[in-house]
N, C-alpha and C. Protein backbone atom coordinates (compact mmCIF):
# COMPACT_ATOMS: atom_id res chain seq x y z
N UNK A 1 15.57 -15.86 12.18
CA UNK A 1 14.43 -16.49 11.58
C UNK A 1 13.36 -15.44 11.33
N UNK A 2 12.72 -15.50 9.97
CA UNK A 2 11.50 -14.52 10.06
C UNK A 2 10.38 -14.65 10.54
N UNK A 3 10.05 -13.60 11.09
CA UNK A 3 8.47 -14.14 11.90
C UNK A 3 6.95 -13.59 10.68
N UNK A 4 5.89 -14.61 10.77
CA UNK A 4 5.05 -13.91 9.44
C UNK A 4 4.48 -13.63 10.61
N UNK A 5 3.77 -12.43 9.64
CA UNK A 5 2.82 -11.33 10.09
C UNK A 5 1.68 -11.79 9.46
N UNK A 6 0.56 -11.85 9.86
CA UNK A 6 -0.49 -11.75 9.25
C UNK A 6 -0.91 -10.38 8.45
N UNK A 7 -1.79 -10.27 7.21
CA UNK A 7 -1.13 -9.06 6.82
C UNK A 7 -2.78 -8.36 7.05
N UNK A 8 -2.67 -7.31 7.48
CA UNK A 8 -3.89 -6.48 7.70
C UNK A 8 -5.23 -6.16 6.19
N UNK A 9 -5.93 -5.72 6.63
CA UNK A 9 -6.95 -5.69 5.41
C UNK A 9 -6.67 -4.98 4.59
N UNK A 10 -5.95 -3.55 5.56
CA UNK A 10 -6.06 -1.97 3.99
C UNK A 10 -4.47 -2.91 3.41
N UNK A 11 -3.72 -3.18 4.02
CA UNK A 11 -2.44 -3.89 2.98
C UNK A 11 -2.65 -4.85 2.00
N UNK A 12 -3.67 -6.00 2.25
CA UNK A 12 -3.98 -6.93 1.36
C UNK A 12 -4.84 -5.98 0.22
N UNK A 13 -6.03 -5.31 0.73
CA UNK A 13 -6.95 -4.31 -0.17
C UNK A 13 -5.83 -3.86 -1.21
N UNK A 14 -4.86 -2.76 -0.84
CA UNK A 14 -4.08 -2.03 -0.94
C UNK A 14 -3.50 -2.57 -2.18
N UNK A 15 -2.78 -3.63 -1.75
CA UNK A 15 -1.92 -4.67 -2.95
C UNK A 15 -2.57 -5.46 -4.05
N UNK A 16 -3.71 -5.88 -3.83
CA UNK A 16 -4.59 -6.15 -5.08
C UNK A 16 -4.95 -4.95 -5.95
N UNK A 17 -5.87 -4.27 -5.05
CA UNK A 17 -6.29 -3.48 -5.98
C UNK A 17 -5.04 -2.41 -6.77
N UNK A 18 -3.62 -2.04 -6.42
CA UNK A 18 -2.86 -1.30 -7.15
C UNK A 18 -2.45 -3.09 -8.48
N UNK A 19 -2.30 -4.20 -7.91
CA UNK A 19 -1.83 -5.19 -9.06
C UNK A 19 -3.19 -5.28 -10.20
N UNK A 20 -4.16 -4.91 -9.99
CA UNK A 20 -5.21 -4.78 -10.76
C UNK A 20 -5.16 -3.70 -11.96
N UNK A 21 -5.06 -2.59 -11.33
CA UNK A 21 -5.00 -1.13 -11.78
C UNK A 21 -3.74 -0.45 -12.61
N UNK A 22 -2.86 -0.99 -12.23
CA UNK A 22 -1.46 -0.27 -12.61
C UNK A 22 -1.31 -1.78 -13.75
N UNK A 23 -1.67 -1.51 -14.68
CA UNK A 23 -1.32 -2.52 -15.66
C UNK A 23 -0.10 -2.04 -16.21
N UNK A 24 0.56 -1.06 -16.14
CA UNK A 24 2.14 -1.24 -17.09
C UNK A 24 3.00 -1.16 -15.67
N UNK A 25 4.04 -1.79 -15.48
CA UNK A 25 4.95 -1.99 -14.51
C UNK A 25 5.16 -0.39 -13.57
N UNK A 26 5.33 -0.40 -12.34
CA UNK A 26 6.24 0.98 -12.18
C UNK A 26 7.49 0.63 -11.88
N UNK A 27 8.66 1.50 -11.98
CA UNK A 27 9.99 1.28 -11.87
C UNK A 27 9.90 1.41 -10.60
N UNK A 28 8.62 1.42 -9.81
CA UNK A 28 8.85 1.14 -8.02
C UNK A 28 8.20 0.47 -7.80
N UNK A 29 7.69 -0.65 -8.37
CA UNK A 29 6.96 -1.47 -8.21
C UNK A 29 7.54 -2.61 -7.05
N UNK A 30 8.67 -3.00 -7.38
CA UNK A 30 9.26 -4.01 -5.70
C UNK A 30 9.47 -3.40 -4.89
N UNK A 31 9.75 -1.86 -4.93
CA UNK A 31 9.81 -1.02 -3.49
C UNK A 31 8.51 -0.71 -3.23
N UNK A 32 7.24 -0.49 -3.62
CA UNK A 32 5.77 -0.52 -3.40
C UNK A 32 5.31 -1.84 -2.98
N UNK A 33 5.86 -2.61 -2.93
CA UNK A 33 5.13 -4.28 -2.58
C UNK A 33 6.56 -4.56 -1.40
N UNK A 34 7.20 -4.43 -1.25
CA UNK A 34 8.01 -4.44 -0.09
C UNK A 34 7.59 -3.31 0.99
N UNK A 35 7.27 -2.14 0.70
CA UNK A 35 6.40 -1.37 1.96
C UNK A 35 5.71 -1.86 2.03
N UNK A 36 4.61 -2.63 1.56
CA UNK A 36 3.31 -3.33 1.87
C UNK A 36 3.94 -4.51 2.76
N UNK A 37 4.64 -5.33 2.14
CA UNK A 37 4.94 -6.44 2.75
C UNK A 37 5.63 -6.59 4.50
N UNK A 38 6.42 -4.86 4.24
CA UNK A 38 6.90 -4.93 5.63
C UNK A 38 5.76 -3.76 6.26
N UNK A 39 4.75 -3.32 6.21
CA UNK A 39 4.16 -2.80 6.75
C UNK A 39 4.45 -1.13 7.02
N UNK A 40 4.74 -0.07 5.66
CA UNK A 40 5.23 0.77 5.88
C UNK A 40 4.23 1.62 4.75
N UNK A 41 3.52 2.07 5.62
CA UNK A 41 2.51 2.78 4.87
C UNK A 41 2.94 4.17 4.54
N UNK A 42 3.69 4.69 5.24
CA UNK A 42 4.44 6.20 4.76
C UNK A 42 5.37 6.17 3.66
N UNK A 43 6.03 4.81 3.20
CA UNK A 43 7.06 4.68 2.20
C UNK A 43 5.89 4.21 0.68
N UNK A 44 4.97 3.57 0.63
CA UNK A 44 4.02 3.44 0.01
C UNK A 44 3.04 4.86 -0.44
N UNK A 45 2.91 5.42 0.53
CA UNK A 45 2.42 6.89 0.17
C UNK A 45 3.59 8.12 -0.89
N UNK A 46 4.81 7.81 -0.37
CA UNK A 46 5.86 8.71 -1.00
C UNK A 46 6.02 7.78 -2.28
N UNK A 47 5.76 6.75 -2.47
CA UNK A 47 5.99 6.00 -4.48
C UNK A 47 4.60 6.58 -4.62
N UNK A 48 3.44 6.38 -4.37
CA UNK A 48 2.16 6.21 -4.88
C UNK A 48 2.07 8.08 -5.02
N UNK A 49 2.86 8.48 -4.26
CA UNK A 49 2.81 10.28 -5.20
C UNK A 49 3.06 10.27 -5.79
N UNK A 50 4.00 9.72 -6.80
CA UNK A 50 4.26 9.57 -8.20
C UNK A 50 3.61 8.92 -9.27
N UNK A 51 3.00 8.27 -9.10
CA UNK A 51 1.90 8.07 -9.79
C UNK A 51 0.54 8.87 -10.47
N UNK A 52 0.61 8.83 -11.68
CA UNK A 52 -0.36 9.53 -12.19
C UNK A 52 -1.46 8.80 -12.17
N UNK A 53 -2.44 8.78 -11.29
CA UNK A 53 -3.84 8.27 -11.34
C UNK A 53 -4.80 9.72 -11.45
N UNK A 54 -6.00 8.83 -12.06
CA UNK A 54 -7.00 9.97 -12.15
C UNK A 54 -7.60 10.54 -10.77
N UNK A 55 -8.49 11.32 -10.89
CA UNK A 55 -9.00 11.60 -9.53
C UNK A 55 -9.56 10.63 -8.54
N UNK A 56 -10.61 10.04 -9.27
CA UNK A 56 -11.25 8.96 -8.75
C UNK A 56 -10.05 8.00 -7.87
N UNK A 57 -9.64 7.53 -8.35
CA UNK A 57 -8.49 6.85 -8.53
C UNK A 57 -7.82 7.09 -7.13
N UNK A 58 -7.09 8.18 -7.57
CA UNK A 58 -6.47 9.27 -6.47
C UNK A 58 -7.14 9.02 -5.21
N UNK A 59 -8.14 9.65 -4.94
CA UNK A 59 -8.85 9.43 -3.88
C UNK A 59 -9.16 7.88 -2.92
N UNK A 60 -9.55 6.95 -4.30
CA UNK A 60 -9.47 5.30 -3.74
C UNK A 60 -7.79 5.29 -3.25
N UNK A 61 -6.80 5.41 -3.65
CA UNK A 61 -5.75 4.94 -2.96
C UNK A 61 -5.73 5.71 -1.46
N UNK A 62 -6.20 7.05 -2.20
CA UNK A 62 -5.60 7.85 -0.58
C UNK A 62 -6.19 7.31 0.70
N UNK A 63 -7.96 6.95 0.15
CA UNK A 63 -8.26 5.99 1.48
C UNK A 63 -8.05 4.85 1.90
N UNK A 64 -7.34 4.04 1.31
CA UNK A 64 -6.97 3.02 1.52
C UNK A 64 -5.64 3.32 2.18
N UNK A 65 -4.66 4.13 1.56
CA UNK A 65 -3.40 4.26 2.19
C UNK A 65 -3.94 4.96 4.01
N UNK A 66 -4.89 5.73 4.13
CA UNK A 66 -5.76 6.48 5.40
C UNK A 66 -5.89 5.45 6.29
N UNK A 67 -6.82 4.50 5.34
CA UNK A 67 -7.15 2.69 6.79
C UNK A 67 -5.87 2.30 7.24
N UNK A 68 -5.13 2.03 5.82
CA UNK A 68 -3.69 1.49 6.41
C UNK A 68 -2.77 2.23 7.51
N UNK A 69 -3.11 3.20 7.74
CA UNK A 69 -2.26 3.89 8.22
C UNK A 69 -2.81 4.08 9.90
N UNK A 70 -4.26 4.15 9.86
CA UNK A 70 -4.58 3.72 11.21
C UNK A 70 -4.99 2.67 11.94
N UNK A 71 -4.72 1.30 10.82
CA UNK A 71 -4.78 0.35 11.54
C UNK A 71 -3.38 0.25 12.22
N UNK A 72 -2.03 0.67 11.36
CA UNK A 72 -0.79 0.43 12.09
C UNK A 72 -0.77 1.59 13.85
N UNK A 73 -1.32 2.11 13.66
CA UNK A 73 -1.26 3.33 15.01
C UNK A 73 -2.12 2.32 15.80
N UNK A 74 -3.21 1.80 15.39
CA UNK A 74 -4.19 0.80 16.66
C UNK A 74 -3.16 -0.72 17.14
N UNK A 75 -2.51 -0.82 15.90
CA UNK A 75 -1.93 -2.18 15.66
C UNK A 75 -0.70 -2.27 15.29
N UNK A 76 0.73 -1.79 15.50
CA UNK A 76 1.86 -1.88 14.94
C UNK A 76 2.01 -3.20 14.42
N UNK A 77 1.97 -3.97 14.82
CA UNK A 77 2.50 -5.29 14.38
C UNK A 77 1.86 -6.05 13.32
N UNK A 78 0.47 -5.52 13.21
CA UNK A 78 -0.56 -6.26 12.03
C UNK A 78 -0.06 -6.30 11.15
């Protein structure tokens, strides 16, 4: 049986704001929303290097992927 997770802030943040932004599909787009979904912020960082965002840009994900990444070290399970 699956157990839900409640999903943490930088993951919910995380997943809107890339479904906002990335208006043409990526060909990793269900493997980018499946690391989110299972809580794998290092597999989300290795697609989102491929991505050409601008600087600005660049930087908003990287901190967001940064929160995400230390809420899972405070919180594995969030």
């Amino acid at each position: 049986m699956l157990r839900a997770t409640p999903a943490s802030a930088g993951r919910v943040s995380l997943l809107r704001w890339l479904r906002r932004q990335l208006a043409q599909p990526l060909p990793a787009r269900e493997r980018l929303e499946a690391a989110v979904v299972n809580n794998d912020p290092g597999e989300a960082r290795r697609l989102l290097a491929r991505v050409e965002f601008s600087e600005a840009q660049r930087r908003h994900v990287e901190g967001l992927l940064d929160a995400w990444e230390r809420e899972v070290r405070v919180r594995p399970d969030a």
